[in-house]
N, C-alpha and C. Protein backbone atom coordinates (compact mmCIF):
# COMPACT_ATOMS: atom_id res chain seq x y z
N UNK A 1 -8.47 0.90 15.94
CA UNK A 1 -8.45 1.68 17.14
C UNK A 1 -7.03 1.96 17.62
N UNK A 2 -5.99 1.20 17.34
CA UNK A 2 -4.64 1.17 17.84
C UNK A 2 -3.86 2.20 16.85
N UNK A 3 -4.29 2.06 15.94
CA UNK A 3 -3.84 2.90 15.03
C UNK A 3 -4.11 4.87 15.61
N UNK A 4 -5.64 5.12 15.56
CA UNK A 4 -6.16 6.44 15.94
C UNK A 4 -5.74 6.54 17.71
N UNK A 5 -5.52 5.40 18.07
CA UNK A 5 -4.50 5.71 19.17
C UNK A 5 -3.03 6.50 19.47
N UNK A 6 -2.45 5.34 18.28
CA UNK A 6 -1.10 5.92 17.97
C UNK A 6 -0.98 7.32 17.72
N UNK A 7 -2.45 7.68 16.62
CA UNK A 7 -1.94 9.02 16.15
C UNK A 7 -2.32 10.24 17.15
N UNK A 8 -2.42 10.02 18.67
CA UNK A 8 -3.11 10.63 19.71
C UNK A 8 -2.10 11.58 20.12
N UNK A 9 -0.63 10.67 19.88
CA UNK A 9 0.87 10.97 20.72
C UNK A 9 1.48 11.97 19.07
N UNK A 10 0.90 12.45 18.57
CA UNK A 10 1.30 13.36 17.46
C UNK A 10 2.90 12.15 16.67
N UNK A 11 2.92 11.39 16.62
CA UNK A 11 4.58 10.64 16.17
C UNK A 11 5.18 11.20 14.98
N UNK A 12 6.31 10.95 14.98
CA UNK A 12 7.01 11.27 13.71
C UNK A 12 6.74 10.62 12.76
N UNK A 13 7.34 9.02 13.46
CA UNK A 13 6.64 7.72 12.30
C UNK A 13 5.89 6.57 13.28
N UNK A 14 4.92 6.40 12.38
CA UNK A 14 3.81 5.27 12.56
C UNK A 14 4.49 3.87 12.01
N UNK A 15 5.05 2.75 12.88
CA UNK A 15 5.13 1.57 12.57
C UNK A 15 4.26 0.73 12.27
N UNK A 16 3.71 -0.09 11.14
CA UNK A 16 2.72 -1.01 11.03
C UNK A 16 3.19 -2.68 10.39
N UNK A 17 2.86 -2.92 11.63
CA UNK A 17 3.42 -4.81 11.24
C UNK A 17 1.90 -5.27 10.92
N UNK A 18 1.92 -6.11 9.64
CA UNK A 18 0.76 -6.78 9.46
C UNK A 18 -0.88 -6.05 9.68
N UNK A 19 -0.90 -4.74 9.66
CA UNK A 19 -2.31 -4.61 10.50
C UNK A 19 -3.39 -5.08 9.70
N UNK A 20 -3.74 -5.68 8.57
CA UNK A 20 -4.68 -6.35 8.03
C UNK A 20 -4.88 -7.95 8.07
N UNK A 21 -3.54 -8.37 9.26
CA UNK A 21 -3.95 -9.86 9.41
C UNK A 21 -4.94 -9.89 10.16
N UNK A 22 -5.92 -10.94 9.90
CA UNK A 22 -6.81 -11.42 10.58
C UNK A 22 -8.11 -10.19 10.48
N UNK A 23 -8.21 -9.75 9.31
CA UNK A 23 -9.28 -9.02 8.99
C UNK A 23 -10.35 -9.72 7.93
N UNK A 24 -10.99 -9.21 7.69
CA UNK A 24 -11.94 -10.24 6.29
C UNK A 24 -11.83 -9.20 5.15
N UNK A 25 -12.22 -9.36 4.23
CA UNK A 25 -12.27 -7.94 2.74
C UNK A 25 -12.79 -7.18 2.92
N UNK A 26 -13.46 -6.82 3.45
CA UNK A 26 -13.85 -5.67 3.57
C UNK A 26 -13.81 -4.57 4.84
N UNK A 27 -13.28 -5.15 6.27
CA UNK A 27 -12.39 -4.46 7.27
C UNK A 27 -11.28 -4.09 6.73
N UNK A 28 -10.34 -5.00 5.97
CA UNK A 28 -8.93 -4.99 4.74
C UNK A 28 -9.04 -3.48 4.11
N UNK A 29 -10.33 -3.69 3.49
CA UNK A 29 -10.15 -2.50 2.40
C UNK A 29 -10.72 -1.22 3.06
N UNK A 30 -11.22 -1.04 4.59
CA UNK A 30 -11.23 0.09 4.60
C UNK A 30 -10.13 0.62 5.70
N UNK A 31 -9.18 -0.26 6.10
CA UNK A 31 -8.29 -0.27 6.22
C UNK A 31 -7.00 0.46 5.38
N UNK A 32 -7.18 -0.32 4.44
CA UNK A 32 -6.35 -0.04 3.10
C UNK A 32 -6.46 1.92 3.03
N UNK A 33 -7.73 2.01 2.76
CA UNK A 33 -8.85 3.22 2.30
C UNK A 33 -7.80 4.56 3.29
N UNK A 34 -7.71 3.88 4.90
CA UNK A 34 -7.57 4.56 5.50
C UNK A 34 -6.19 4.93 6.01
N UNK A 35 -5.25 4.29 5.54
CA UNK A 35 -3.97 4.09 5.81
C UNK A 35 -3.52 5.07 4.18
N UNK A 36 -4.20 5.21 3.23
CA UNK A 36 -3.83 5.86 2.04
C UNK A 36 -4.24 7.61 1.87
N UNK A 37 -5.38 7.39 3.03
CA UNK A 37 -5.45 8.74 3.46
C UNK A 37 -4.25 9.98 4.22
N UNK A 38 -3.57 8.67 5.19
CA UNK A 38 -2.99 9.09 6.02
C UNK A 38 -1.58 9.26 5.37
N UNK A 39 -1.50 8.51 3.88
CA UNK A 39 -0.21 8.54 3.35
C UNK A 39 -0.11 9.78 2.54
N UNK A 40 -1.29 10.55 1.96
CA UNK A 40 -1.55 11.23 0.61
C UNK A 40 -1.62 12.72 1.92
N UNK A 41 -1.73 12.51 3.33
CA UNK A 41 -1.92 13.70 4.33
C UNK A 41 -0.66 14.21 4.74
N UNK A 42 -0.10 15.34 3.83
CA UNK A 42 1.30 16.27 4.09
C UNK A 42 1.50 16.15 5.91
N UNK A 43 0.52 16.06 6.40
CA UNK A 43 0.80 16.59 8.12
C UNK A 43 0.78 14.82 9.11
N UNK A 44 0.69 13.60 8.31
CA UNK A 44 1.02 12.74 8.68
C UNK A 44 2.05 12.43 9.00
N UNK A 45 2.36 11.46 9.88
CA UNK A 45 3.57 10.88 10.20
C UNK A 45 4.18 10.19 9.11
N UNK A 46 5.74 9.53 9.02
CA UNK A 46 6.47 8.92 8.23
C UNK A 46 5.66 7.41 8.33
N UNK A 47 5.21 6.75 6.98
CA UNK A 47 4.32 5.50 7.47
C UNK A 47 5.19 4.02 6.86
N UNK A 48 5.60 3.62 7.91
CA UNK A 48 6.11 2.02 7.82
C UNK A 48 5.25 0.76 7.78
N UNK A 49 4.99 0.05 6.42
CA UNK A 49 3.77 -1.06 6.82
C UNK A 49 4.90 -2.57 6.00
N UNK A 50 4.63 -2.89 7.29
CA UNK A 50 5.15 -4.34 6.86
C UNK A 50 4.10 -5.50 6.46
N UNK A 51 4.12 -6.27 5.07
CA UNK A 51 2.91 -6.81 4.89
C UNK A 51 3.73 -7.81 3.67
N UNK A 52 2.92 -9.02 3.65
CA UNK A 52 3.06 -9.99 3.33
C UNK A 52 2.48 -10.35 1.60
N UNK A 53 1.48 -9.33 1.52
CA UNK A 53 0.37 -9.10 0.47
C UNK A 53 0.37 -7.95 -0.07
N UNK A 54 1.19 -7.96 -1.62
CA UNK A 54 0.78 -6.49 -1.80
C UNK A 54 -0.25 -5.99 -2.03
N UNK A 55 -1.30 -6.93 -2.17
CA UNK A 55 -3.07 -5.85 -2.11
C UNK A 55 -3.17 -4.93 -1.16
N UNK A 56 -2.25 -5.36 0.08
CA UNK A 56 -2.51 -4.29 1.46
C UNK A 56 -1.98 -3.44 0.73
N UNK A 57 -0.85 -2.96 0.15
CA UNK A 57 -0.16 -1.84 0.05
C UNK A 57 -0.94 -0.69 -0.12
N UNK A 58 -1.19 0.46 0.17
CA UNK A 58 -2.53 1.12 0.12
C UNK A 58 -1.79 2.40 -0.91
N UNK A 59 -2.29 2.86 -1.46
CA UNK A 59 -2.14 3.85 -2.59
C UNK A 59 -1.35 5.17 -1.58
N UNK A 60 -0.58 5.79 -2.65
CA UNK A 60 0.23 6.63 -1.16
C UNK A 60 1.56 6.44 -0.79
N UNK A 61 1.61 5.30 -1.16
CA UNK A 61 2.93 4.50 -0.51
C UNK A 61 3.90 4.73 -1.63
N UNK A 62 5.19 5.43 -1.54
CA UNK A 62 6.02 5.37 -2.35
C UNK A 62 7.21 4.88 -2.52
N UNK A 63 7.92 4.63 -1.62
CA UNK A 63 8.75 3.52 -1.63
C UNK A 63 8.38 2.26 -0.93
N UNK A 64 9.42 0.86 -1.07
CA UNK A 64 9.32 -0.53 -1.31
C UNK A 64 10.56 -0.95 -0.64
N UNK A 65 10.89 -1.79 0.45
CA UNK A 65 12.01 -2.84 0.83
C UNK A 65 11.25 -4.21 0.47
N UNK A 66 11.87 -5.14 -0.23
CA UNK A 66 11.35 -6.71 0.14
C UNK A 66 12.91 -7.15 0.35
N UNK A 67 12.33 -8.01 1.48
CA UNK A 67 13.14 -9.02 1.87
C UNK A 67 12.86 -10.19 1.63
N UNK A 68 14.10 -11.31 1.54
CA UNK A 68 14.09 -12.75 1.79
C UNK A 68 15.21 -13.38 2.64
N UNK A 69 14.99 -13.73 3.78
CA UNK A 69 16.17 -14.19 4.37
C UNK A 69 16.82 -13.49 5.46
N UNK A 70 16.11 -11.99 5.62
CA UNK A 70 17.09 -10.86 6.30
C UNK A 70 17.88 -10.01 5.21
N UNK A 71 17.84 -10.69 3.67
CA UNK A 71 18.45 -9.82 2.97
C UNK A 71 17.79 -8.93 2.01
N UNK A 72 18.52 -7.91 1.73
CA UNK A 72 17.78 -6.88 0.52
C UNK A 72 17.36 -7.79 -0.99
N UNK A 73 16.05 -7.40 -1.00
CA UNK A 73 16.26 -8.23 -2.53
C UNK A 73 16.06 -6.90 -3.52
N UNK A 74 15.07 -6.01 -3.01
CA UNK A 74 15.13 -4.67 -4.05
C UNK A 74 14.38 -3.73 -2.87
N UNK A 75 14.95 -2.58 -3.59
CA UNK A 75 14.50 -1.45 -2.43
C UNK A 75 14.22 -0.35 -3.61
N UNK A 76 13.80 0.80 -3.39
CA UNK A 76 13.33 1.72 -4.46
C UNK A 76 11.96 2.16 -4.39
N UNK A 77 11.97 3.34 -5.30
CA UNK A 77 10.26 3.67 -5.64
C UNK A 77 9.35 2.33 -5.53
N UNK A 78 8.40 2.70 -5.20
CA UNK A 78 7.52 1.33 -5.56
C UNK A 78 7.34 1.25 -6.61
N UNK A 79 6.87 1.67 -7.86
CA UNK A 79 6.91 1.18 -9.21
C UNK A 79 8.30 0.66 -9.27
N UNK A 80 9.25 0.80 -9.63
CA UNK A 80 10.73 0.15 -9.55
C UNK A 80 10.45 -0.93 -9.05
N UNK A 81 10.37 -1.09 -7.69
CA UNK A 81 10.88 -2.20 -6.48
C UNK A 81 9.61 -3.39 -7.00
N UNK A 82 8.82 -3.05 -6.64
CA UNK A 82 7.30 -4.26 -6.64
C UNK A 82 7.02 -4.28 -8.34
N UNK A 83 7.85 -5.67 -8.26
CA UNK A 83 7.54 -6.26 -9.94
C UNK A 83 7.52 -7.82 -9.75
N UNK A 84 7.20 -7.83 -10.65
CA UNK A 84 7.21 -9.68 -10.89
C UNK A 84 8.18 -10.06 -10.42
N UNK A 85 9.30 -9.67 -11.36
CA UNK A 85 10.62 -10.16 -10.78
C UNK A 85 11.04 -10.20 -9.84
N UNK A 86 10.87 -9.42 -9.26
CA UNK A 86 11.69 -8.67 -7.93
C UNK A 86 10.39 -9.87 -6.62
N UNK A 87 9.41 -9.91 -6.69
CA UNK A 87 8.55 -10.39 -5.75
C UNK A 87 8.39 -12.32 -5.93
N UNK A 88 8.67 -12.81 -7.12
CA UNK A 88 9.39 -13.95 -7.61
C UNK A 88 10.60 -14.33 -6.64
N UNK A 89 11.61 -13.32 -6.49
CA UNK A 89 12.45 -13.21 -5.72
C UNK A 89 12.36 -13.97 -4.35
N UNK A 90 12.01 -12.85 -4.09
CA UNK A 90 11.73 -12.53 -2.66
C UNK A 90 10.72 -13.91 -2.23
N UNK A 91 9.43 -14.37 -2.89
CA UNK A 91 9.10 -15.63 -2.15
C UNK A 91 9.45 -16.56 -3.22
N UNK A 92 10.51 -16.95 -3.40
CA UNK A 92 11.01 -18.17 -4.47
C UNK A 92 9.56 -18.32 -5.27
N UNK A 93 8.89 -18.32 -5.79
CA UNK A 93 7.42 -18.60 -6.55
C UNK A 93 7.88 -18.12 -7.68
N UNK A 94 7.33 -18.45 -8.64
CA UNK A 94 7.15 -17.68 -10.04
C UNK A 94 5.65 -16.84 -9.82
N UNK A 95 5.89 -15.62 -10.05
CA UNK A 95 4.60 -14.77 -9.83
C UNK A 95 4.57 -13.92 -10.85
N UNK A 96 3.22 -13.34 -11.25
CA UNK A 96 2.71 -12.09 -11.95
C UNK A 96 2.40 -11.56 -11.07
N UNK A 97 2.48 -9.96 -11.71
CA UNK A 97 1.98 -8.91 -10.77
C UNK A 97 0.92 -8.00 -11.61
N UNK A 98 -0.55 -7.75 -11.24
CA UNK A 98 -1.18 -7.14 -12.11
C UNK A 98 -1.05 -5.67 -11.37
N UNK A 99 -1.36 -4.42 -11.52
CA UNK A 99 -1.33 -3.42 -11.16
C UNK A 99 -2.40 -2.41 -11.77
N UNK A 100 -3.85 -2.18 -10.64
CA UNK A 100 -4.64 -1.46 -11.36
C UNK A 100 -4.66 -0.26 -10.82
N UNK A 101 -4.21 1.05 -11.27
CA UNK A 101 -4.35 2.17 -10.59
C UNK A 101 -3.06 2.08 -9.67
N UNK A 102 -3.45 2.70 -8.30
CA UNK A 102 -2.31 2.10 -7.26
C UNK A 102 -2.42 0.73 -6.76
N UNK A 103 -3.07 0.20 -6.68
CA UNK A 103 -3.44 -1.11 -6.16
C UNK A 103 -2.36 -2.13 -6.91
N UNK A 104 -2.23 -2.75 -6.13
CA UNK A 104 -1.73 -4.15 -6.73
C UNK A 104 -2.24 -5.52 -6.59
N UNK A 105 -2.01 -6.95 -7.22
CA UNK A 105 -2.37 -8.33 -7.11
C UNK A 105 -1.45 -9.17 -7.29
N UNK A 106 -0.76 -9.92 -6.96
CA UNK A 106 0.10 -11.23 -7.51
C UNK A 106 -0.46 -12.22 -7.24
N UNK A 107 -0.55 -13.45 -8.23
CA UNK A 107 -0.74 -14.80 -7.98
C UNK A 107 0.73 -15.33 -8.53
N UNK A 108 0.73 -16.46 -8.60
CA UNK A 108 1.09 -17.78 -9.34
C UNK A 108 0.96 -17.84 -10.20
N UNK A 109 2.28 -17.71 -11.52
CA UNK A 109 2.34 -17.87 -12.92
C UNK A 109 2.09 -19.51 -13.00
C-alpha cells in the first residue's frame, strides 16, 4: 500500500529499504512480481531497492551496489556485480550463487 501510495505523488525515484522484510513467500513473491513490473515500465520512476537477499532482487533490475562496511565492494550491471565472488565479499561467507532466468539464490558453499 505504501508503495501505490508513493506512486500517487508521480516521483522521479522510488526509494525501497527492505520492503519484503517481514513478509512470508508468497506476499515476497508478489511483491517481487510487482516491483519487476514497475522496473520493465518505461514511464516508471528511477527504482532503488535495498535488500539483504538477492531472491528479492526482482527481474528488471539492472544495475548492483553491494556494500560491506560503508564500503564499495562491486558496483556494475547486475550480471557483472552479483556473483559469488563479489557477494562472498560483501558478507565474509563463502557463497554460491545459482541464477535462474532473472532470479537469483545464494546459500553457503
Amino acid at each position: 500500500m505504501q508503495i501505490a501510495r508513493a506512486l500517487m505523488t508521480d516521483p522521479e525515484l522510488l526509494l525501497l529499504d527492505e520492503p519484503a522484510a517481514g513478509l512470508d513467500l508468497g506476499a515476497r513473491e508478489d511483491l517481487v512480481g510487482r516491483l519487476a513490473e514497475l522496473a520493465y515500465d518505461p514511464d516508471s520512476p528511477a527504482l532503488v531497492l535495498v535488500t539483504h537477499h538477492v531472491e528479492e532482487i526482482p527481474p528488471g533490475f539492472t544495475h548492483a551496489l553491494l556494500l560491506r562496511d560503508g564500503a564499495v565492494v562491486a558496483q556494475g550491471l547486475i550480471g557483472d556485480t552479483v556473483t559469488s565472488e563479489n557477494l562472498s565479499k560483501t558478507f565474509d561467507v563463502p557463497l554460491t550463487l545459482d541464477r535462474v532466468g532473472d532470479r537469483f539464490a545464494a546459500r553457503a558453499v
